[in-house]
C-alpha atoms as a PDB file:
ATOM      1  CA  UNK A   1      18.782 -10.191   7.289  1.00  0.00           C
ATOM      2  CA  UNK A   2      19.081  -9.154   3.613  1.00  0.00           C
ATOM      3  CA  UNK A   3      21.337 -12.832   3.125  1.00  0.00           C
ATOM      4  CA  UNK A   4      18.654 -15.289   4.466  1.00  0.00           C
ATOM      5  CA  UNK A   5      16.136 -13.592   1.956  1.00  0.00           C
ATOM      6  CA  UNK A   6      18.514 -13.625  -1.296  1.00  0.00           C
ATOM      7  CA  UNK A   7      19.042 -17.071  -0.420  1.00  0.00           C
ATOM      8  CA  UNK A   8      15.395 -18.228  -0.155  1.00  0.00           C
ATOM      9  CA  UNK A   9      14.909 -15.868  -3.371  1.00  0.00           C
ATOM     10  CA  UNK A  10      16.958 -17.958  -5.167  1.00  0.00           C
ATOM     11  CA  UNK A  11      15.816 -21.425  -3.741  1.00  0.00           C
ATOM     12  CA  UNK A  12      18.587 -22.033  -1.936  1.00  0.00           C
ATOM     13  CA  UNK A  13      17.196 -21.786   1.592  1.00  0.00           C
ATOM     14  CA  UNK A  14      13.419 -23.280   2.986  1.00  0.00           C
ATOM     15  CA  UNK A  15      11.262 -20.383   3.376  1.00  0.00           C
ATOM     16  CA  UNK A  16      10.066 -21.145   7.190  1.00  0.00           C
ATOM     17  CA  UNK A  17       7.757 -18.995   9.164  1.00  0.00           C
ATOM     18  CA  UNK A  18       7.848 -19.132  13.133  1.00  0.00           C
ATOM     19  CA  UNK A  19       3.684 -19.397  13.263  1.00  0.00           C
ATOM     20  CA  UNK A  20       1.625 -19.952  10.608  1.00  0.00           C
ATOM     21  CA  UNK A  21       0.295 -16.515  11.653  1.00  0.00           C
ATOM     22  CA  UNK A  22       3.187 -14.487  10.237  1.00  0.00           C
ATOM     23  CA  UNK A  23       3.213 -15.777   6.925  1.00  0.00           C
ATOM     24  CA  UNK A  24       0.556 -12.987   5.923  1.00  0.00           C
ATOM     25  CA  UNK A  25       3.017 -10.788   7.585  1.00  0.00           C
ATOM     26  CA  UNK A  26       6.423 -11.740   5.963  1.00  0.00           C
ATOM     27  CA  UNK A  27       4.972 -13.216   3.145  1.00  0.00           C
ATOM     28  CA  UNK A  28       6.552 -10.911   0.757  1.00  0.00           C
ATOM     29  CA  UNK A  29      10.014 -11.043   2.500  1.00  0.00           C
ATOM     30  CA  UNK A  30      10.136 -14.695   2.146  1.00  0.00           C
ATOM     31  CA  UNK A  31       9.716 -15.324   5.672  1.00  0.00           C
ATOM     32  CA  UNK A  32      12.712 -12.541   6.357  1.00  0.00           C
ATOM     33  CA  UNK A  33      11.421  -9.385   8.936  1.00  0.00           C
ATOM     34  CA  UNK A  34      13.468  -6.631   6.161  1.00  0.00           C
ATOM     35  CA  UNK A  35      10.903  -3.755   7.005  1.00  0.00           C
ATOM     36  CA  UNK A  36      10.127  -1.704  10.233  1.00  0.00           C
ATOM     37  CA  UNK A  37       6.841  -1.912   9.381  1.00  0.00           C
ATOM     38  CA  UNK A  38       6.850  -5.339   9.492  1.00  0.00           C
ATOM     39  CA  UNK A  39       8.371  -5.754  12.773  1.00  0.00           C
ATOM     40  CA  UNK A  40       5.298  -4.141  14.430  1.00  0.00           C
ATOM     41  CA  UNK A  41       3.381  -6.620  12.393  1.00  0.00           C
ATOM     42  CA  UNK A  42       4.690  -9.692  13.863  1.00  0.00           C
ATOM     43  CA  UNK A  43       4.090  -8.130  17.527  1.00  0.00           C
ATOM     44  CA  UNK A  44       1.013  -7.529  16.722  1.00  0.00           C
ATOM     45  CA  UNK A  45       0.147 -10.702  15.156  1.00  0.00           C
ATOM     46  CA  UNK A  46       2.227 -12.416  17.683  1.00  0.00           C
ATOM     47  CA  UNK A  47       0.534 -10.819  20.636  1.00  0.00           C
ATOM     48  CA  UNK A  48      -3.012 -11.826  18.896  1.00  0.00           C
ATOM     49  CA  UNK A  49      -3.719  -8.034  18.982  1.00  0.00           C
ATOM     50  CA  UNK A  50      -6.108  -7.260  16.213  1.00  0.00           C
ATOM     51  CA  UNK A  51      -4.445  -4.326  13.782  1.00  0.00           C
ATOM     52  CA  UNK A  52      -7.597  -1.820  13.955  1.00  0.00           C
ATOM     53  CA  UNK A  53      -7.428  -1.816  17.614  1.00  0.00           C
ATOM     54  CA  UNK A  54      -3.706  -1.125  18.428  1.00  0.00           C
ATOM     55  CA  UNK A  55      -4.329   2.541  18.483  1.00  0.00           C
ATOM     56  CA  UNK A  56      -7.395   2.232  21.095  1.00  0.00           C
ATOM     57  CA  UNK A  57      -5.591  -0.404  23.366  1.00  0.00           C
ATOM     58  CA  UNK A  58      -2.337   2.393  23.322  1.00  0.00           C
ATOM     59  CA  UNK A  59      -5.283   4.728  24.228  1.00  0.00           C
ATOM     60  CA  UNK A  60      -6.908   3.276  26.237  1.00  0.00           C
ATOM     61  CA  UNK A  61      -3.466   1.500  28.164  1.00  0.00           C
ATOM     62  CA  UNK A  62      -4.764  -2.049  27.986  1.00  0.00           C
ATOM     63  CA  UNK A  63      -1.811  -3.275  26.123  1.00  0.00           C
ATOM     64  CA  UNK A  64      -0.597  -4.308  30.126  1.00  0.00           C
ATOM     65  CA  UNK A  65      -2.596  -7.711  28.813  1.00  0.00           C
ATOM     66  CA  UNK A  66      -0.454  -8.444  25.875  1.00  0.00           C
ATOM     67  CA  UNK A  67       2.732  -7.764  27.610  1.00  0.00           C
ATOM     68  CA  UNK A  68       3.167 -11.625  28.217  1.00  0.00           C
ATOM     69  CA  UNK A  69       2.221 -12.786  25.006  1.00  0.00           C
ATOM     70  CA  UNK A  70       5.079 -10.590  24.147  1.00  0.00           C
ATOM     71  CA  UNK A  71       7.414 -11.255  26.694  1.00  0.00           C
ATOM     72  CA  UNK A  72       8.758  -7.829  26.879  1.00  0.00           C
ATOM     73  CA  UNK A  73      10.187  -7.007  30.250  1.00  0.00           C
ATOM     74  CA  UNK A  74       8.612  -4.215  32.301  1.00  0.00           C
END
């Protein structure tokens, strides 16, 4: 992933985000997921989960209703 972002660093390469969501996201990066951090950001913005609840969903197990949104298999 480090390529795509040198390229789009040095205008060789569109920056394009997937939704216009993620841009706060991977902003930084170009449009390139480089962190772990930021990959739980774009689930989470992905999923529509707002970031001060993802700790009481896990607590509370209601994260069953994102699973779609997410498409991760059970």
């Amino acid at each position: 992933m480090v390529h795509p972002y040198l390229r789009r660093r040095e205008g060789k390469e569109a920056v394009i985000y997937p939704k216009p969501e993620l841009e706060k996201v991977l902003g930084k990066t170009l449009g390139v997921p480089l962190f772990q951090e930021q990959a739980m950001r774009v689930a989470i913005a992905c999923a529509g989960l707002p970031e001060r609840s993802r700790s009481t969903q896990k607590k509370h197990g209601d994260l069953q209703t994102y699973r779609r949104r997410l498409e991760i298999p059970r």
